[in-house]
PDB file of N, CA and C in Angstrom:
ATOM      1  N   UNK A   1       1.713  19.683   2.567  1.00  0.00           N
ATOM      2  CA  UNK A   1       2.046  18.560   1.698  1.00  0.00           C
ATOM      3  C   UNK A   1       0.973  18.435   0.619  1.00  0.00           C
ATOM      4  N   UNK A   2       1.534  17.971  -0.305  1.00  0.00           N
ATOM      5  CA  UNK A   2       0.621  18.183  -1.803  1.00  0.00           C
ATOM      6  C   UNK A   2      -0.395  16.508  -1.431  1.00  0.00           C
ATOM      7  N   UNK A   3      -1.461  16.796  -1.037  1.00  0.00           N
ATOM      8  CA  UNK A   3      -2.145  15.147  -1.421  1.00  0.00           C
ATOM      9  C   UNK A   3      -2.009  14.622  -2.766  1.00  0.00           C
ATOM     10  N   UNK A   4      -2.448  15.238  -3.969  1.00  0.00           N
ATOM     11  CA  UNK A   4      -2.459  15.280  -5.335  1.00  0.00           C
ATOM     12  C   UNK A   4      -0.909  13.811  -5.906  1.00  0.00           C
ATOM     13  N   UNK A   5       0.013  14.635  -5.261  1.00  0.00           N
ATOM     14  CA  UNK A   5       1.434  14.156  -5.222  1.00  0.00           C
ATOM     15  C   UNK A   5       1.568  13.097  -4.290  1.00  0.00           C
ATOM     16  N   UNK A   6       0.964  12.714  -3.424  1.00  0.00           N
ATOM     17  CA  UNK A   6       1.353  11.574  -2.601  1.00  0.00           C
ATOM     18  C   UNK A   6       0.696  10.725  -2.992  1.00  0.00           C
ATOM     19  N   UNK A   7      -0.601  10.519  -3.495  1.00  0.00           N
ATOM     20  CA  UNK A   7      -1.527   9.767  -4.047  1.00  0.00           C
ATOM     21  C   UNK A   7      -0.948   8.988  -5.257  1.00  0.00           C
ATOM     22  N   UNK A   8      -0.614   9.824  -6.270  1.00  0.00           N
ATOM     23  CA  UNK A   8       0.005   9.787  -7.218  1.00  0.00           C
ATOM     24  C   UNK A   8       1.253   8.489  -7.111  1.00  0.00           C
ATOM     25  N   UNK A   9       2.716   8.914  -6.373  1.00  0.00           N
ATOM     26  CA  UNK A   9       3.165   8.345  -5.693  1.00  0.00           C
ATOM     27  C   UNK A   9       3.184   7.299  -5.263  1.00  0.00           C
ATOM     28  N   UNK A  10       1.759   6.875  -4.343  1.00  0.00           N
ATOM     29  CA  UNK A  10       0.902   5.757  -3.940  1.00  0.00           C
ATOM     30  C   UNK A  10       0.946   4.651  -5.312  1.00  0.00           C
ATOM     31  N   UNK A  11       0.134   5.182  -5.718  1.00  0.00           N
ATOM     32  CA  UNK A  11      -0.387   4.337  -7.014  1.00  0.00           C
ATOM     33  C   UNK A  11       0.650   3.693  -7.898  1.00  0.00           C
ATOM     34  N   UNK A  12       1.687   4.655  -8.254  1.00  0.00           N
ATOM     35  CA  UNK A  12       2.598   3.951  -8.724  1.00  0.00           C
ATOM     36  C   UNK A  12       3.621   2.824  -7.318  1.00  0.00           C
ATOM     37  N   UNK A  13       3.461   2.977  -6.342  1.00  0.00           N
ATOM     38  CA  UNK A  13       4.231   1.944  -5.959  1.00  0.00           C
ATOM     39  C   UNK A  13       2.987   0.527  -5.766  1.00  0.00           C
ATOM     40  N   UNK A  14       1.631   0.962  -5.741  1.00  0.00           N
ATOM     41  CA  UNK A  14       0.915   0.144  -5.690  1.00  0.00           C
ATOM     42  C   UNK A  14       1.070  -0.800  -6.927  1.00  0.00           C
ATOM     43  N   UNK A  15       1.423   0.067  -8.283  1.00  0.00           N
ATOM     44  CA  UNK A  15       1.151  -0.879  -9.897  1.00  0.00           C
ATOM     45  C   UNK A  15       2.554  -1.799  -9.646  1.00  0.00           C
ATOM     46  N   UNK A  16       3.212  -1.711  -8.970  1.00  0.00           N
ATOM     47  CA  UNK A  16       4.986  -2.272  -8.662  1.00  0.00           C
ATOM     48  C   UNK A  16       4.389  -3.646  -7.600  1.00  0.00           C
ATOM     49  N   UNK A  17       3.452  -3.214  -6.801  1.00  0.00           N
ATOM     50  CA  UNK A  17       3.289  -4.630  -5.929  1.00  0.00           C
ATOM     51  C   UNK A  17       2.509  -5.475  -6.921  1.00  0.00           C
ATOM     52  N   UNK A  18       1.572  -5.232  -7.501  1.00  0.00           N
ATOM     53  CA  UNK A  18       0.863  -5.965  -8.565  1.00  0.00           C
ATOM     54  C   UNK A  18       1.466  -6.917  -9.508  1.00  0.00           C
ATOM     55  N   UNK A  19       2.539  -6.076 -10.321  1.00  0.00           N
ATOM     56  CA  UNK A  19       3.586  -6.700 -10.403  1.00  0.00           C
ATOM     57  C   UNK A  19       4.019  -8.158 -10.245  1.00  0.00           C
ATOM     58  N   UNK A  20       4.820  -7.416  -8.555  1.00  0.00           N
ATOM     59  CA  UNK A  20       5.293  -8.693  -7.822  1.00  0.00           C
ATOM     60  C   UNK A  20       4.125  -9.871  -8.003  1.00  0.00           C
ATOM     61  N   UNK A  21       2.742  -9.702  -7.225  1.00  0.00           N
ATOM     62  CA  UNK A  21       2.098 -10.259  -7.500  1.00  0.00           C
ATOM     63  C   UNK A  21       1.785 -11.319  -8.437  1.00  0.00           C
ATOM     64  N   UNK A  22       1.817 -10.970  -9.282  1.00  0.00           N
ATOM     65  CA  UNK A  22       1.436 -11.366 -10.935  1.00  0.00           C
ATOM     66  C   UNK A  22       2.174 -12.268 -11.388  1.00  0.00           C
ATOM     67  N   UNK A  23       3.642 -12.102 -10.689  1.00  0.00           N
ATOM     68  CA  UNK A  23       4.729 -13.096 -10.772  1.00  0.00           C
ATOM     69  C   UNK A  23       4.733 -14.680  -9.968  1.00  0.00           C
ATOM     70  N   UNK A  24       4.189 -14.148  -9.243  1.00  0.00           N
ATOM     71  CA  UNK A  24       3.972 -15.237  -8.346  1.00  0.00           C
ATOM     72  C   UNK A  24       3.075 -16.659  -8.823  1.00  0.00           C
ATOM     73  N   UNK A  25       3.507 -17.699  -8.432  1.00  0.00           N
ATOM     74  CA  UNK A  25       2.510 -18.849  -9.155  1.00  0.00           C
ATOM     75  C   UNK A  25       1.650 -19.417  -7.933  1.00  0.00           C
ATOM     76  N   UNK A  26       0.547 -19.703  -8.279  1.00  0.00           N
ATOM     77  CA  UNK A  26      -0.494 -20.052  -7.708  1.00  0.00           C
ATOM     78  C   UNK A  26      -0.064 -21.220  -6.382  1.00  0.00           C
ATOM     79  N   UNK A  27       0.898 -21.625  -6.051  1.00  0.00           N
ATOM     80  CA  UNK A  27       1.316 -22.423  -4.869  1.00  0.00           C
ATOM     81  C   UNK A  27       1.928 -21.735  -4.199  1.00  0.00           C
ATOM     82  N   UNK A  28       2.220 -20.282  -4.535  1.00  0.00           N
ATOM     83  CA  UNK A  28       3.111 -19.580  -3.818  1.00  0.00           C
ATOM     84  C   UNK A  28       1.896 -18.346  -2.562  1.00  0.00           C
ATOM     85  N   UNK A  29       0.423 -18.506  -3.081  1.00  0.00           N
ATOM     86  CA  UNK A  29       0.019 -17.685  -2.934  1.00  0.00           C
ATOM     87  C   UNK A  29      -0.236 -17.287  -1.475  1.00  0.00           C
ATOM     88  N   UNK A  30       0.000 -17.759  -0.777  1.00  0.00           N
ATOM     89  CA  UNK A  30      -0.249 -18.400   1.298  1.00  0.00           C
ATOM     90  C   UNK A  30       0.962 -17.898   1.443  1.00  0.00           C
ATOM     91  N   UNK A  31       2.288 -18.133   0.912  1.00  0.00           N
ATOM     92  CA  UNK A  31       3.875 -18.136   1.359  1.00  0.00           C
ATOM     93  C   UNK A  31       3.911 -16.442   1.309  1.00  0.00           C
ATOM     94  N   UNK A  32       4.930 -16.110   2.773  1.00  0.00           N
ATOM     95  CA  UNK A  32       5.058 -14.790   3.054  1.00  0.00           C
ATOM     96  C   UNK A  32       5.323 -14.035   1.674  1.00  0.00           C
ATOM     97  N   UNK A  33       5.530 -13.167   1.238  1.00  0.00           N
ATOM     98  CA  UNK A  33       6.000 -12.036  -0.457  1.00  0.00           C
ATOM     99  C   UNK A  33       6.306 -10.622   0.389  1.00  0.00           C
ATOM    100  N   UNK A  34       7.370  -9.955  -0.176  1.00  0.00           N
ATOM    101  CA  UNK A  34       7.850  -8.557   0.560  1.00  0.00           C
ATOM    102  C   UNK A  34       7.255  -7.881  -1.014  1.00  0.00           C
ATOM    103  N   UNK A  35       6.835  -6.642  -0.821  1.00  0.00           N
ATOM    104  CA  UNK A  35       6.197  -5.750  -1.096  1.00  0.00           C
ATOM    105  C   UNK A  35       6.625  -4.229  -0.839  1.00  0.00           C
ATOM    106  N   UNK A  36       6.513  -3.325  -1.471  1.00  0.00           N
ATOM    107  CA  UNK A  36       7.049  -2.250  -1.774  1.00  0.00           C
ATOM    108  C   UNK A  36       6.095  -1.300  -0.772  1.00  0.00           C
ATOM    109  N   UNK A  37       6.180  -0.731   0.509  1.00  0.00           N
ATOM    110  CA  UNK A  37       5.628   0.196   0.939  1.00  0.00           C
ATOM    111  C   UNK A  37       4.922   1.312  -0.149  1.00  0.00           C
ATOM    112  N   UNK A  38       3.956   1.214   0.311  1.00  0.00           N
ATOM    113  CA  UNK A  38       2.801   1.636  -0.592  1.00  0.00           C
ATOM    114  C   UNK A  38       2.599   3.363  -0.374  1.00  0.00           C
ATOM    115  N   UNK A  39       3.708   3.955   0.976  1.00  0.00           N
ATOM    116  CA  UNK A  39       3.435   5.200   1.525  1.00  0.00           C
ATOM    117  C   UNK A  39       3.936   6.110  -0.128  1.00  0.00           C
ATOM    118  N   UNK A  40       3.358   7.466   0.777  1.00  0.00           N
ATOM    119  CA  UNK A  40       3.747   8.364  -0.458  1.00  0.00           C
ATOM    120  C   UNK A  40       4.916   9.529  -0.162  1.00  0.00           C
ATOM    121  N   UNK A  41       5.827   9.179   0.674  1.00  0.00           N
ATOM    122  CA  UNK A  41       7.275   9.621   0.739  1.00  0.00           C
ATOM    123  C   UNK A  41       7.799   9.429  -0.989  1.00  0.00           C
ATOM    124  N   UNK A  42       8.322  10.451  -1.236  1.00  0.00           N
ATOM    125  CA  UNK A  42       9.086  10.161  -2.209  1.00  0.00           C
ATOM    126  C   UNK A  42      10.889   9.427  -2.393  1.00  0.00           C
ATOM    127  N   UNK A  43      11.347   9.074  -1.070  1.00  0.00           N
ATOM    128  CA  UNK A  43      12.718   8.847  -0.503  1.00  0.00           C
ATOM    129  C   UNK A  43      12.364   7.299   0.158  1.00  0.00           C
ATOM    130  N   UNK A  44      11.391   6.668   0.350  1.00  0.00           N
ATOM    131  CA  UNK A  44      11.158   5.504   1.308  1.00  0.00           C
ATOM    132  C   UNK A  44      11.273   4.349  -0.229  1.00  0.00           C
ATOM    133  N   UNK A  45      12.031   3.890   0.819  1.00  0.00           N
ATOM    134  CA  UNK A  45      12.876   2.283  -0.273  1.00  0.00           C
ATOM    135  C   UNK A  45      12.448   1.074   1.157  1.00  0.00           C
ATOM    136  N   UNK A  46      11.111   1.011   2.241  1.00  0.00           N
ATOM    137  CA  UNK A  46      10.932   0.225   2.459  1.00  0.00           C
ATOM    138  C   UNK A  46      10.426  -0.851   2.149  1.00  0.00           C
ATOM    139  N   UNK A  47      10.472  -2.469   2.758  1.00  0.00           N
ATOM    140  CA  UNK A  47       9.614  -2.994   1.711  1.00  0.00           C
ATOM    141  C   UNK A  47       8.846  -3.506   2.942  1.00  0.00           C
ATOM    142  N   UNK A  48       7.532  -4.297   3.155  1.00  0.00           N
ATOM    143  CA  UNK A  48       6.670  -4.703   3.963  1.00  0.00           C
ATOM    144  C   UNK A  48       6.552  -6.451   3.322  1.00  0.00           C
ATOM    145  N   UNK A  49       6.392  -7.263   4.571  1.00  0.00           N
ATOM    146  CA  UNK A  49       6.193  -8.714   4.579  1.00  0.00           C
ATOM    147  C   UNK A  49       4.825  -8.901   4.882  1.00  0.00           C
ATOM    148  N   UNK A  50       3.721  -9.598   3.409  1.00  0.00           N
ATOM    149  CA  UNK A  50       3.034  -9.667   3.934  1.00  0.00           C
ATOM    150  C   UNK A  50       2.634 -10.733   3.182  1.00  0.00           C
ATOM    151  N   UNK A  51       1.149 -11.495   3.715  1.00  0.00           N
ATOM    152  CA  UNK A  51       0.864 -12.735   2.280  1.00  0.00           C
ATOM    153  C   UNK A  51       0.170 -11.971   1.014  1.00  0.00           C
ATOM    154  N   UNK A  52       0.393 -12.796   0.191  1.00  0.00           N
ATOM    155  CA  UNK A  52      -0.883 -12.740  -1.134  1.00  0.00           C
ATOM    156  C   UNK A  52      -2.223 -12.070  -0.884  1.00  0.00           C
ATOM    157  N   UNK A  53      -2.858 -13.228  -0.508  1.00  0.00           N
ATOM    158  CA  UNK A  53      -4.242 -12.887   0.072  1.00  0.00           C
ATOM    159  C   UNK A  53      -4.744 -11.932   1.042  1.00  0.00           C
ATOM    160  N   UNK A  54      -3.679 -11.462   2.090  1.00  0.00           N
ATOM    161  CA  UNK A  54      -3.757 -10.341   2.624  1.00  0.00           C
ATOM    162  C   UNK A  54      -3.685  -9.207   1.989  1.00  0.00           C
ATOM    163  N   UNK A  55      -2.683  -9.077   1.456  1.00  0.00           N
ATOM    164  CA  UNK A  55      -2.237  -8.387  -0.054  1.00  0.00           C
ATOM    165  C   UNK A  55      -3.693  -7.721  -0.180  1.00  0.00           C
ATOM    166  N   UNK A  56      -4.727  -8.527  -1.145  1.00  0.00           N
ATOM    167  CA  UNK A  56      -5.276  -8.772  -2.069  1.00  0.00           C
ATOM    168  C   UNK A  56      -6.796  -8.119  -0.892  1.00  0.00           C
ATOM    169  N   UNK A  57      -6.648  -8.556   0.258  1.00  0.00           N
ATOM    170  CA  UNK A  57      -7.908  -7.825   1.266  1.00  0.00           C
ATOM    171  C   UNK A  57      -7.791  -6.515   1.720  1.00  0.00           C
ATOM    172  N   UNK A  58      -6.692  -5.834   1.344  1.00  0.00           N
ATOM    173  CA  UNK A  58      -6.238  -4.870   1.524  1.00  0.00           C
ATOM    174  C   UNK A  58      -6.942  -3.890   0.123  1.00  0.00           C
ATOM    175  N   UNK A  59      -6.065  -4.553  -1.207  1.00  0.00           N
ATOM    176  CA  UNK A  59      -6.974  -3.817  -1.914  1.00  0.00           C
ATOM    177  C   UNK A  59      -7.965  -4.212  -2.770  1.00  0.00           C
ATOM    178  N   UNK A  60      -8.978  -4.871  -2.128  1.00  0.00           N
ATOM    179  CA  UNK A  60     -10.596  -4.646  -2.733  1.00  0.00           C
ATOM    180  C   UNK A  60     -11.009  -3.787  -2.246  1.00  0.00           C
ATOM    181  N   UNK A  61     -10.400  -2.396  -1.159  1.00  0.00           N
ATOM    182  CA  UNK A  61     -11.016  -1.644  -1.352  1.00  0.00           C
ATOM    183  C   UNK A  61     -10.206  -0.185  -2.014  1.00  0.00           C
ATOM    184  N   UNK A  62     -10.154   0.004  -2.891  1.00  0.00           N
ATOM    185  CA  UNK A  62      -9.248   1.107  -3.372  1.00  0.00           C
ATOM    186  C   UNK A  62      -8.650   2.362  -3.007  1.00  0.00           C
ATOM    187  N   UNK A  63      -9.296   2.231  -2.094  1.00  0.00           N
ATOM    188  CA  UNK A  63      -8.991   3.662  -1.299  1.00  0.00           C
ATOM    189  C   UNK A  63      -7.366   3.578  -0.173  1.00  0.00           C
ATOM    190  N   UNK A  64      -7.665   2.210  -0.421  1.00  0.00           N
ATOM    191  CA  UNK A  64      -6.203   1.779   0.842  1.00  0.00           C
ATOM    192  C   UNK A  64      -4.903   1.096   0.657  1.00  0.00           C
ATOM    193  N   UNK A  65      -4.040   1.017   1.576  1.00  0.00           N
ATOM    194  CA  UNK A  65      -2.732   0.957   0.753  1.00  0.00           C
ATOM    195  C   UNK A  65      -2.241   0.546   2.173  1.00  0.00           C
ATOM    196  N   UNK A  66      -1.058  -0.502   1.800  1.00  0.00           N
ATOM    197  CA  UNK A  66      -0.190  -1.138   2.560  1.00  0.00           C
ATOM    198  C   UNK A  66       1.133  -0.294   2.657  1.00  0.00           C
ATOM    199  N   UNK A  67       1.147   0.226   4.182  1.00  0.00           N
ATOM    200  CA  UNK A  67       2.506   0.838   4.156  1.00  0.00           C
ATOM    201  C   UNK A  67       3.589   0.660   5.227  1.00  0.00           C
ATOM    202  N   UNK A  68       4.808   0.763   5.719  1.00  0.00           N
ATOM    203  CA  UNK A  68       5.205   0.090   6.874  1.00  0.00           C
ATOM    204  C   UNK A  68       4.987   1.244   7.715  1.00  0.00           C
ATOM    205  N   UNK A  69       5.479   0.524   8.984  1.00  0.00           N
ATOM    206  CA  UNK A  69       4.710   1.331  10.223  1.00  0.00           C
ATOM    207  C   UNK A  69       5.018   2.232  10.288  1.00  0.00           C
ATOM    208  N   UNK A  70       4.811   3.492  10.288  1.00  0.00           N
ATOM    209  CA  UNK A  70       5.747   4.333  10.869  1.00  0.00           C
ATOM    210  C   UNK A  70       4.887   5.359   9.996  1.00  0.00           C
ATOM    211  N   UNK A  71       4.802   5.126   8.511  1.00  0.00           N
ATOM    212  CA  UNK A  71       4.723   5.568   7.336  1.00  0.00           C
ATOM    213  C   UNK A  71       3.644   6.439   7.052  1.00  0.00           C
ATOM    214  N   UNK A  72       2.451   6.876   7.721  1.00  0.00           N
ATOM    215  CA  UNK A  72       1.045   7.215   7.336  1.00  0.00           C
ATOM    216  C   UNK A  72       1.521   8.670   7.633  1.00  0.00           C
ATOM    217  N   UNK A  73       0.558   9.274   6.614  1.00  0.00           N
ATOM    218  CA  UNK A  73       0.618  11.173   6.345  1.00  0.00           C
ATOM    219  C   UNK A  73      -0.922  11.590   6.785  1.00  0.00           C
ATOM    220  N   UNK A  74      -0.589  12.192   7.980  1.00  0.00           N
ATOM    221  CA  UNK A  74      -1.724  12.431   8.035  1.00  0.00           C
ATOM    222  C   UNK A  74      -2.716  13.100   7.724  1.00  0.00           C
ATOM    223  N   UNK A  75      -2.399  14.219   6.998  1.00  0.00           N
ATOM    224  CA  UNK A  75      -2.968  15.200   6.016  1.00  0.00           C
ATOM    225  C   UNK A  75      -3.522  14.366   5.004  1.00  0.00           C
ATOM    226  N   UNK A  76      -3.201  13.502   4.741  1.00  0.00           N
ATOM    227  CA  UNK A  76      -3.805  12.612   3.540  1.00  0.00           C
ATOM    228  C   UNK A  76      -4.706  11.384   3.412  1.00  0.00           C
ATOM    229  N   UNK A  77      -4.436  10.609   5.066  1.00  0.00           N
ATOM    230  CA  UNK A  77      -5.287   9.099   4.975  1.00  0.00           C
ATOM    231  C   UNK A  77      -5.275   8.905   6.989  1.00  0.00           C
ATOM    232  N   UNK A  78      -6.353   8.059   6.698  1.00  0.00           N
ATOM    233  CA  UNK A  78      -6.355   7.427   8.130  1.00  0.00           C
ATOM    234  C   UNK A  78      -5.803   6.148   8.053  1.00  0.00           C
ATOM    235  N   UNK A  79      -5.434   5.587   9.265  1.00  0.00           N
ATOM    236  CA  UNK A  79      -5.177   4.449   9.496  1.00  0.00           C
ATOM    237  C   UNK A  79      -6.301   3.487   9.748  1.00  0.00           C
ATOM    238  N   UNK A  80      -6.415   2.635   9.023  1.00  0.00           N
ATOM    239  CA  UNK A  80      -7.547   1.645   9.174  1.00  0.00           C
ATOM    240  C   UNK A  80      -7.501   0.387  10.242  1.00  0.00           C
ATOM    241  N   UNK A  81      -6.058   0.102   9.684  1.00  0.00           N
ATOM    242  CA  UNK A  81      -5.329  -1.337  10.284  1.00  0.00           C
ATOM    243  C   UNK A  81      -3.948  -1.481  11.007  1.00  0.00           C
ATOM    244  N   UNK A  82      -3.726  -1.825  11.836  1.00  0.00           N
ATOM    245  CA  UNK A  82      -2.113  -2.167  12.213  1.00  0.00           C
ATOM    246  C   UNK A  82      -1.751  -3.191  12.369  1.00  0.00           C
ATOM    247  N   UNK A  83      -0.576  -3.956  12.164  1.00  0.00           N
ATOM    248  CA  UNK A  83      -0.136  -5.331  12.553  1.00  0.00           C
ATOM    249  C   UNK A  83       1.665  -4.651  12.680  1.00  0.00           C
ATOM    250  N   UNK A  84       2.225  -5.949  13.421  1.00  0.00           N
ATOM    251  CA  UNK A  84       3.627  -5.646  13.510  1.00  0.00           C
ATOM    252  C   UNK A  84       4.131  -5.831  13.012  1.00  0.00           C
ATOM    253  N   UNK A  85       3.493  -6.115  11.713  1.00  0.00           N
ATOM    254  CA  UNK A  85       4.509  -5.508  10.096  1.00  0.00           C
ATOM    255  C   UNK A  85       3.974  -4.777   9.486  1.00  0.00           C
ATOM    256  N   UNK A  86       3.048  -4.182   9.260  1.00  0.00           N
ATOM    257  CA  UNK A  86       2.544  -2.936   8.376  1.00  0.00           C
ATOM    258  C   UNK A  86       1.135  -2.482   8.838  1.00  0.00           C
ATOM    259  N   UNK A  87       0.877  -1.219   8.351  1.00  0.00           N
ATOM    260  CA  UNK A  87      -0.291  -0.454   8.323  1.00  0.00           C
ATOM    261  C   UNK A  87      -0.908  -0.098   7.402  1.00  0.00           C
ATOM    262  N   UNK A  88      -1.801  -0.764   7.437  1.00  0.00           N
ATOM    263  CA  UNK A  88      -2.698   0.047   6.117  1.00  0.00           C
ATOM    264  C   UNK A  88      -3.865   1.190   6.592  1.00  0.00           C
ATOM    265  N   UNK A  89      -3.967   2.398   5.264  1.00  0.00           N
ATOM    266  CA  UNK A  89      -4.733   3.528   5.434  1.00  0.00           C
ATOM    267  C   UNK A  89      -5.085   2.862   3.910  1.00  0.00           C
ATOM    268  N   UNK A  90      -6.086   4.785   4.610  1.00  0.00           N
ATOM    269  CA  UNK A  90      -7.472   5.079   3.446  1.00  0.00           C
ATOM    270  C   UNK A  90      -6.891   6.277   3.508  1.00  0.00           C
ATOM    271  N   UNK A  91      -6.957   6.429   1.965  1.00  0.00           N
ATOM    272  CA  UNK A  91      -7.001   7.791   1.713  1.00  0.00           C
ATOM    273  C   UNK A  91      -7.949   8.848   2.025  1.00  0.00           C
ATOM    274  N   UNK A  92      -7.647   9.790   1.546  1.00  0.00           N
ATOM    275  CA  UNK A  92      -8.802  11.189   2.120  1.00  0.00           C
ATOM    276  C   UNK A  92      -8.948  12.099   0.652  1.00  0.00           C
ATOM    277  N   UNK A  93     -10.100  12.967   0.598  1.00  0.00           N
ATOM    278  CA  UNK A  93     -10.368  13.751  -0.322  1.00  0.00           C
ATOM    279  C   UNK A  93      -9.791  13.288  -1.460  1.00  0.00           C
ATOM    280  N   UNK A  94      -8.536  14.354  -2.024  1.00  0.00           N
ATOM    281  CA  UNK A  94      -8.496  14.309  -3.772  1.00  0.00           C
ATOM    282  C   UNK A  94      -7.529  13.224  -3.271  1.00  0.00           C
ATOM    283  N   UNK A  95      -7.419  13.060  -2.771  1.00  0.00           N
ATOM    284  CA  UNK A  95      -5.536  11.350  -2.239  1.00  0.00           C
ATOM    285  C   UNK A  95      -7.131  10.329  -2.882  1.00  0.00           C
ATOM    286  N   UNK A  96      -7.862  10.444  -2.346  1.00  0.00           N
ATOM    287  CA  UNK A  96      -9.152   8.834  -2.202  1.00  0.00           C
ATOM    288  C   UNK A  96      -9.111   8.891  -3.570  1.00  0.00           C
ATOM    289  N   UNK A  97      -9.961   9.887  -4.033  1.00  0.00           N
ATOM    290  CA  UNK A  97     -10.386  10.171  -5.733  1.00  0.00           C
ATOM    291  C   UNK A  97      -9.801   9.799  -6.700  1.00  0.00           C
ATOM    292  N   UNK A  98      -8.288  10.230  -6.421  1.00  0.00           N
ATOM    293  CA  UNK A  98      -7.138   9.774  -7.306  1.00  0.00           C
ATOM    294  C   UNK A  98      -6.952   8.377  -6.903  1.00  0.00           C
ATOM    295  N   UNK A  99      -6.998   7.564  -5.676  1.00  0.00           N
ATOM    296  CA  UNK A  99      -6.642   6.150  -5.963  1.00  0.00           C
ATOM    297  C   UNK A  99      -7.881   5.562  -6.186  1.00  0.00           C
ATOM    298  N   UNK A 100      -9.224   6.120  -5.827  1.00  0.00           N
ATOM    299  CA  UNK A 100     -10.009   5.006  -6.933  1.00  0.00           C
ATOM    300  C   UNK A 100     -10.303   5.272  -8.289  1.00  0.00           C
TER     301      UNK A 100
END
């Protein structure tokens, strides 16, 4: 599997949650928001339930990405986090480079 290409991938579904984000008004920011699986399948139309602020602890660090469960490549990222709605990873090598 191409990391280069999944990363890539990544990022653009990441600039799509931002987005959502951005839309959102400041009373909304606590209230659950569905979000675009952040994996780097090119065929995955999942979306993940998660808050704002979780959202947002996820990526201060750039290397990582909200994806639903199931979803992590392992040639490309570790799993950092799990909950029983999504997983977030860290990327690896040129996957990391390219998302920070």
């Amino acid at each position: 599997m191409d990391t280069t290409s999944v990363a890539q991938r990544e990022t653009v579904k990441r600039e799509v949650n931002e987005a959502i984000e951005d839309g959102l008004r400041s009373d909304e920011l606590d209230n659950p928001v569905r979000v675009r699986c952040e994996c780097g399948s090119p065929d995955c139309i999942a979306f993940v339930t998660t808050s704002v602020s979780d959202y947002e602890r996820v990526r201060r660090h750039p290397r990582r990405f909200i994806i639903a469960v199931g979803h992590q490549i392992p040639a490309a990222e570790n799993v950092v986090a799990r909950t029983p709605r999504y997983t977030v990873v860290e990327k690896l090598g040129k996957a990391g480079q390219i998302a920070d």
